[in-house]
Protein backbone atom coordinates (compact mmCIF):
# COMPACT_ATOMS: atom_id res chain seq x y z
CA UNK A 1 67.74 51.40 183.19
CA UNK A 2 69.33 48.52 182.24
CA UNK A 3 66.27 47.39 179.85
CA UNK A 4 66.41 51.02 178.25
CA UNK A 5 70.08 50.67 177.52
CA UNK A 6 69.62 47.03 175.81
CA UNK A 7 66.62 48.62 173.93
CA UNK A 8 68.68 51.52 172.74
CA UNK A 9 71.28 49.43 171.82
CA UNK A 10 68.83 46.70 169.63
CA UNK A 11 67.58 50.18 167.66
CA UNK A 12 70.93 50.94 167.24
CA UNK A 13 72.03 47.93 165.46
CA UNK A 14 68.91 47.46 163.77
CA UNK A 15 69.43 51.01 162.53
CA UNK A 16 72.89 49.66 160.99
CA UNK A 17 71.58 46.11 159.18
CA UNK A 18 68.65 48.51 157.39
CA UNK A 19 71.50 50.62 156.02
CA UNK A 20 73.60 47.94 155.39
CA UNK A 21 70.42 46.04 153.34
CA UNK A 22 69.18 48.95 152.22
CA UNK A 23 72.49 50.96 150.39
CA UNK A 24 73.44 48.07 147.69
CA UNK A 25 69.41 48.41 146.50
CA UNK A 26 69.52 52.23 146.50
CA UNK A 27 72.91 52.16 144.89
CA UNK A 28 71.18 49.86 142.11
CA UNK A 29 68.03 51.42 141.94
CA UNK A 30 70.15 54.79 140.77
CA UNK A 31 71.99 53.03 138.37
CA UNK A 32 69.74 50.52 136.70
CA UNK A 33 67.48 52.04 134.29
CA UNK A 34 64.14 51.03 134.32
CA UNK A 35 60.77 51.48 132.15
CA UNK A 36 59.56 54.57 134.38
CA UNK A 37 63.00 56.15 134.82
CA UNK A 38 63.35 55.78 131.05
CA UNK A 39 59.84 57.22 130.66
CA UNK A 40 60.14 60.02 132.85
CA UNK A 41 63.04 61.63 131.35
CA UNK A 42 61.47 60.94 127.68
CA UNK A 43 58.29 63.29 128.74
CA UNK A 44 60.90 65.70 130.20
CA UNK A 45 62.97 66.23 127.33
CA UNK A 46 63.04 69.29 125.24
CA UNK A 47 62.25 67.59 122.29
CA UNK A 48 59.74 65.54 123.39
CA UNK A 49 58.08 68.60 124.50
CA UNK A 50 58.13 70.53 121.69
CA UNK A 51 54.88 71.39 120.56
CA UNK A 52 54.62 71.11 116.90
CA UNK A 53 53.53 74.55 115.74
CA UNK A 54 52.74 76.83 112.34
CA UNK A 55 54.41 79.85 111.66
CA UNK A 56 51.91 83.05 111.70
CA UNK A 57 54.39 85.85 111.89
CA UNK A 58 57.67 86.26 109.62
CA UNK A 59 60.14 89.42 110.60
CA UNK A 60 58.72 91.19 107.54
CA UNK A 61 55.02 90.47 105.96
CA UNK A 62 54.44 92.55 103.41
CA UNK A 63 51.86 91.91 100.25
CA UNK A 64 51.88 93.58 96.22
CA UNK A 65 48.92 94.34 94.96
CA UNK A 66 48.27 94.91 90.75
CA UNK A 67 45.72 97.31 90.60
CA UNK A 68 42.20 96.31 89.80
CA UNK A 69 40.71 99.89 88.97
CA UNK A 70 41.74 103.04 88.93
CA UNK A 71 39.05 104.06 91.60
CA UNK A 72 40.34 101.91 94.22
CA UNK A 73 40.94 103.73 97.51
CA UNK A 74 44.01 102.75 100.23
CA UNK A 75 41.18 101.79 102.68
CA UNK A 76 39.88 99.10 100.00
CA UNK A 77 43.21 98.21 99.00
CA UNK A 78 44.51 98.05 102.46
CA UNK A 79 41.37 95.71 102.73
CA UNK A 80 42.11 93.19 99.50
CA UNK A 81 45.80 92.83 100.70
CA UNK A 82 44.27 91.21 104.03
CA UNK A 83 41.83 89.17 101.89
CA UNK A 84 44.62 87.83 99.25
CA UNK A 85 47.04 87.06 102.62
CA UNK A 86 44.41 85.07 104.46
CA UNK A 87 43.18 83.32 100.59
CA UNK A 88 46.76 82.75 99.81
CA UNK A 89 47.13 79.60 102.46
CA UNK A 90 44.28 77.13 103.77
CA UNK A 91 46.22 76.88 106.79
CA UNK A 92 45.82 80.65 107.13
CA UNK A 93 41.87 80.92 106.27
CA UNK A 94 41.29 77.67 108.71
CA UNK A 95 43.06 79.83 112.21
CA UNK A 96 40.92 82.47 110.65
CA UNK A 97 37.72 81.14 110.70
CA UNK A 98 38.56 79.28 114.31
CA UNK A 99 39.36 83.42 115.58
CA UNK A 100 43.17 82.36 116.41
CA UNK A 101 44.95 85.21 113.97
CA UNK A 102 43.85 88.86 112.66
CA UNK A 103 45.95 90.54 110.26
CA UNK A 104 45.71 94.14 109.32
CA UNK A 105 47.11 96.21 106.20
CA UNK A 106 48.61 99.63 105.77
CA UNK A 107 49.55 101.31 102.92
CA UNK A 108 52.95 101.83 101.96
CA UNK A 109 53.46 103.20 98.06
CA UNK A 110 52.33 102.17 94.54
CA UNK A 111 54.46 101.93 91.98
CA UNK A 112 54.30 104.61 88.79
CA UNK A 113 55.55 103.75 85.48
CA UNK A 114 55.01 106.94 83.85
CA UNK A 115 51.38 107.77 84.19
CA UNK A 116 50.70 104.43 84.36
CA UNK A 117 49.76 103.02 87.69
CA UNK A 118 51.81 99.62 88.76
CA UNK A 119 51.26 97.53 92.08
CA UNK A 120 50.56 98.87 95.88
CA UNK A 121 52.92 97.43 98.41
CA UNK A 122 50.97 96.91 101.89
CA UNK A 123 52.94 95.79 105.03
CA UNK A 124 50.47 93.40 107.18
CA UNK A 125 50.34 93.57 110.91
CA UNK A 126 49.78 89.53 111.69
CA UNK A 127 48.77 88.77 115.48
CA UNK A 128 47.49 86.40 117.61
CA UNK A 129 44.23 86.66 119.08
CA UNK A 130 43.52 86.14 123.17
CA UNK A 131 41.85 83.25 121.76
CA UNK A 132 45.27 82.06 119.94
CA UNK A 133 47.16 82.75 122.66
CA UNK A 134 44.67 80.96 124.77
CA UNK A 135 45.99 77.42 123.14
CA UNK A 136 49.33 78.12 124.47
CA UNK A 137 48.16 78.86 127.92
CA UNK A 138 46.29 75.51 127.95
CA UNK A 139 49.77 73.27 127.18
CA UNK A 140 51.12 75.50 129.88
CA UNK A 141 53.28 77.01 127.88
CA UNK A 142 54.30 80.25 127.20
CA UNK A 143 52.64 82.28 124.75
CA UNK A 144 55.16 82.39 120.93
CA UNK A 145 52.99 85.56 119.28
CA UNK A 146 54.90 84.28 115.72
CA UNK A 147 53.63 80.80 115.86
CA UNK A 148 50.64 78.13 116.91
CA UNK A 149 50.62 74.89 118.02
CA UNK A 150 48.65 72.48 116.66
CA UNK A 151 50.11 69.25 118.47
CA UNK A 152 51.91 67.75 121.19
CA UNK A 153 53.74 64.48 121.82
CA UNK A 154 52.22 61.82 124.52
CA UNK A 155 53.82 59.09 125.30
CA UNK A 156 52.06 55.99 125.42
CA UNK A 157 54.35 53.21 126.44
CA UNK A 158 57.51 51.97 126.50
CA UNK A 159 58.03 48.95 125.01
CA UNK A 160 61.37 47.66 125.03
CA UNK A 161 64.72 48.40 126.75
CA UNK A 162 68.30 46.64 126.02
CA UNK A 163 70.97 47.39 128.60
CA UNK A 164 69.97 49.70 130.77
CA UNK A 165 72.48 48.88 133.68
CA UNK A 166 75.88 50.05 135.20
CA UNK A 167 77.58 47.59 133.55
CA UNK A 168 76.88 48.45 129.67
CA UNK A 169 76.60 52.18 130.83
CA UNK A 170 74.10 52.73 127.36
CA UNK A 171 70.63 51.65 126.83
CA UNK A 172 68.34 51.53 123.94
CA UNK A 173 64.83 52.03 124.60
CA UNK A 174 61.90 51.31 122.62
CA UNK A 175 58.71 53.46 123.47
CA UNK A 176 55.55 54.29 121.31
CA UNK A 177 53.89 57.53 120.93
CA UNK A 178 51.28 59.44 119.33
CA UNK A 179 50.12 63.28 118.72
CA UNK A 180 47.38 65.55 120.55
CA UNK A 181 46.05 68.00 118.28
CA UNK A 182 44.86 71.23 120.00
CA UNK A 183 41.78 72.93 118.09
CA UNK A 184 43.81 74.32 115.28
CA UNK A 185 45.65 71.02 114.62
CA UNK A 186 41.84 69.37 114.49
CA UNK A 187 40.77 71.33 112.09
CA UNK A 188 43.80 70.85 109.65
CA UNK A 189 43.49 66.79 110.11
CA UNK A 190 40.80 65.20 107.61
CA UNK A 191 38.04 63.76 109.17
CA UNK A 192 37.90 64.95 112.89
CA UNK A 193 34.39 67.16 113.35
CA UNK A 194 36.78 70.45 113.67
CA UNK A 195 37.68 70.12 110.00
CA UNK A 196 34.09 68.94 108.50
CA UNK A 197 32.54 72.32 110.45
CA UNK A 198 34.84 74.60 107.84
CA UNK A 199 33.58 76.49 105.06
CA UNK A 200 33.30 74.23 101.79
CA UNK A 201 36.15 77.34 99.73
CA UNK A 202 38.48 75.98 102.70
CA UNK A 203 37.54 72.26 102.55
CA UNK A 204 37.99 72.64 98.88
CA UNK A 205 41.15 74.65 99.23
CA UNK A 206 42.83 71.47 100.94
CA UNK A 207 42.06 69.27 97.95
CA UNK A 208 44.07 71.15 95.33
CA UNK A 209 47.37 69.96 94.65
CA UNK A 210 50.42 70.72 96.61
CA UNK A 211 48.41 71.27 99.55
CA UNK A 212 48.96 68.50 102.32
CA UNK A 213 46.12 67.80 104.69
CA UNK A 214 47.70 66.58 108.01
CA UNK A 215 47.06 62.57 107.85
CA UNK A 216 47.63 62.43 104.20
CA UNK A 217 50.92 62.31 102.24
CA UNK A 218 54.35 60.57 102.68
CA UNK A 219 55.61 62.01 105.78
CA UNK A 220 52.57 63.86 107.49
CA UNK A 221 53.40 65.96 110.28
CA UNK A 222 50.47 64.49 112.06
CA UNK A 223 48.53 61.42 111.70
CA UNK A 224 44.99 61.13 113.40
CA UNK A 225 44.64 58.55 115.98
CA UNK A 226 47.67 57.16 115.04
CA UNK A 227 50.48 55.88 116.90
CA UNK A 228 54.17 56.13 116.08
CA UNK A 229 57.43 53.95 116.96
CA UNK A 230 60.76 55.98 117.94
CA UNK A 231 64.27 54.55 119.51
CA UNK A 232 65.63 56.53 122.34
CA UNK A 233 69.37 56.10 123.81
CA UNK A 234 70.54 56.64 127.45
CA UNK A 235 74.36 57.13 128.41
CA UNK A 236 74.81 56.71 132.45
CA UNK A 237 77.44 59.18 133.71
CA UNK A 238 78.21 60.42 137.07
CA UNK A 239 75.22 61.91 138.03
CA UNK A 240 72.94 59.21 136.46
CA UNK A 241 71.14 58.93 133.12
CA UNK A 242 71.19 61.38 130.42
CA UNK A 243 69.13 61.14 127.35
CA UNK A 244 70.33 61.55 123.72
CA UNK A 245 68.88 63.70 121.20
CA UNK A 246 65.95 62.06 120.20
CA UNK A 247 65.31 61.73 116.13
CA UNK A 248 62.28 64.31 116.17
CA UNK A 249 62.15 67.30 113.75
CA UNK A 250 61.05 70.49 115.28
CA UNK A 251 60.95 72.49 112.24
CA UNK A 252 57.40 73.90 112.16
CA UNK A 253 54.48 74.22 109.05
CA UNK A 254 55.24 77.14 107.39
CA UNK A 255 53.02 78.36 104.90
CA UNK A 256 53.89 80.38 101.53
CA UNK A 257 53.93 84.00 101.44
């Protein structure tokens, strides 16, 4: 009895000294930020997480067709205002070809001057295919029918931190990261196998001026391979560390009308 009580009692106050030991290095631990902490909540963040995407739908897409003959009927016009939509943007004809978007035409009116016949006005039906939705289901996200993504952020280390701890209450961290096309973001980025399967009139299409190919140009929204450098900054408040916006644009490729 006597050696159960003395037993009971040694649990007891080791119970007590692990506390004791233990609290000041949990109490740290929550307020000291460290490279995986800082990590975490960058790969968490809405920004980091935003996929960047192309637009596909608009609230209205509409296209006006001159007249090429006189003999032309609604189902071939209907037919050439798909055709001049999809020609109108490489980035278009390239989620074409990969059987991510379908677009469809109906007639609305043509324009009479007189007896003289002016341009049709179509409205276009733009959608996703299973196949475009597909891409969002595989960043396990959920499915945008007006856009596409063609990359995500990873993260790929950390590589700095200043402060970081309860006493300066800010820290400035360092980290490097780079982009993971999906399929439609491959074949929009010169030199990847995606791009060199398309049709030479797209290929070609990408070389004419004022058309940016994704790892080309002054501030390409994706390079390939690549890694980039960002600067992240942490506040600690009450309930621990809280992440500032980070200095990403979300504003997606959006291709002319």
């Amino acid at each position: 009895m006597l050696r159960n009580t003395i037993r009971s009692k040694l649990a007891l106050l080791l119970a007590f000294v692990a506390i004791a030991v233990c609290a000041p290095l949990s109490c740290a631990s929550s307020t000291r930020l460290d490279r995986s902490k800082a990590a975490d909540l960058i790969r968490r963040s809405s920004q980091f997480t935003q996929p960047y995407a192309i637009i596909i739908r608009h609230q209205k897409d509409s296209r006006q067709l001159d007249p090429i003959s006189p003999s032309e009927t609604k189902e071939q016009g209907q037919a050439r205002a798909v055709e001049e939509y999809f020609n109108a943007s490489p980035y278009r004809g390239v989620l074409r070809e990969l059987g991510l978007m379908t677009a469809s035409a109906t007639y609305v009116k043509t324009t009479m001057y007189g007896e003289r016949e002016g341009p049709s006005l179509y409205n276009l039906d733009v959608r996703l295919t299973e196949k475009g939705e597909q891409l969002w289901h595989d960043l396990n996200m959920p499915v945008d029918p007006a856009t596409l993504p063609l990359a995500l952020r990873e993260l790929v280390q950390i590589t700095g931190i200043t402060g970081g701890d309860e006493k300066s209450r800010r820290a400035t961290i360092e980290f490097s990261w780079k982009w993971l096309p999906t399929l439609a973001g491959r074949a929009m980025t010169r030199g990847t196998p995606e791009f060199e399967r398309l049709p030479e009139r797209l290929k070609k299409q990408f070389n004419e001026e004022g058309v940016s190919v994704f790892n080309i140009g002054a501030h390409p929204p994706l390079e390939l391979g690549g890694t980039q450098r960002s600067v992240a900054t942490f506040v600690l408040y009450d309930d621990g560390w809280r992440l500032e916006p980070l200095p990403f644009e979300s504003r997606p490729l959006n291709p002319l009308n």
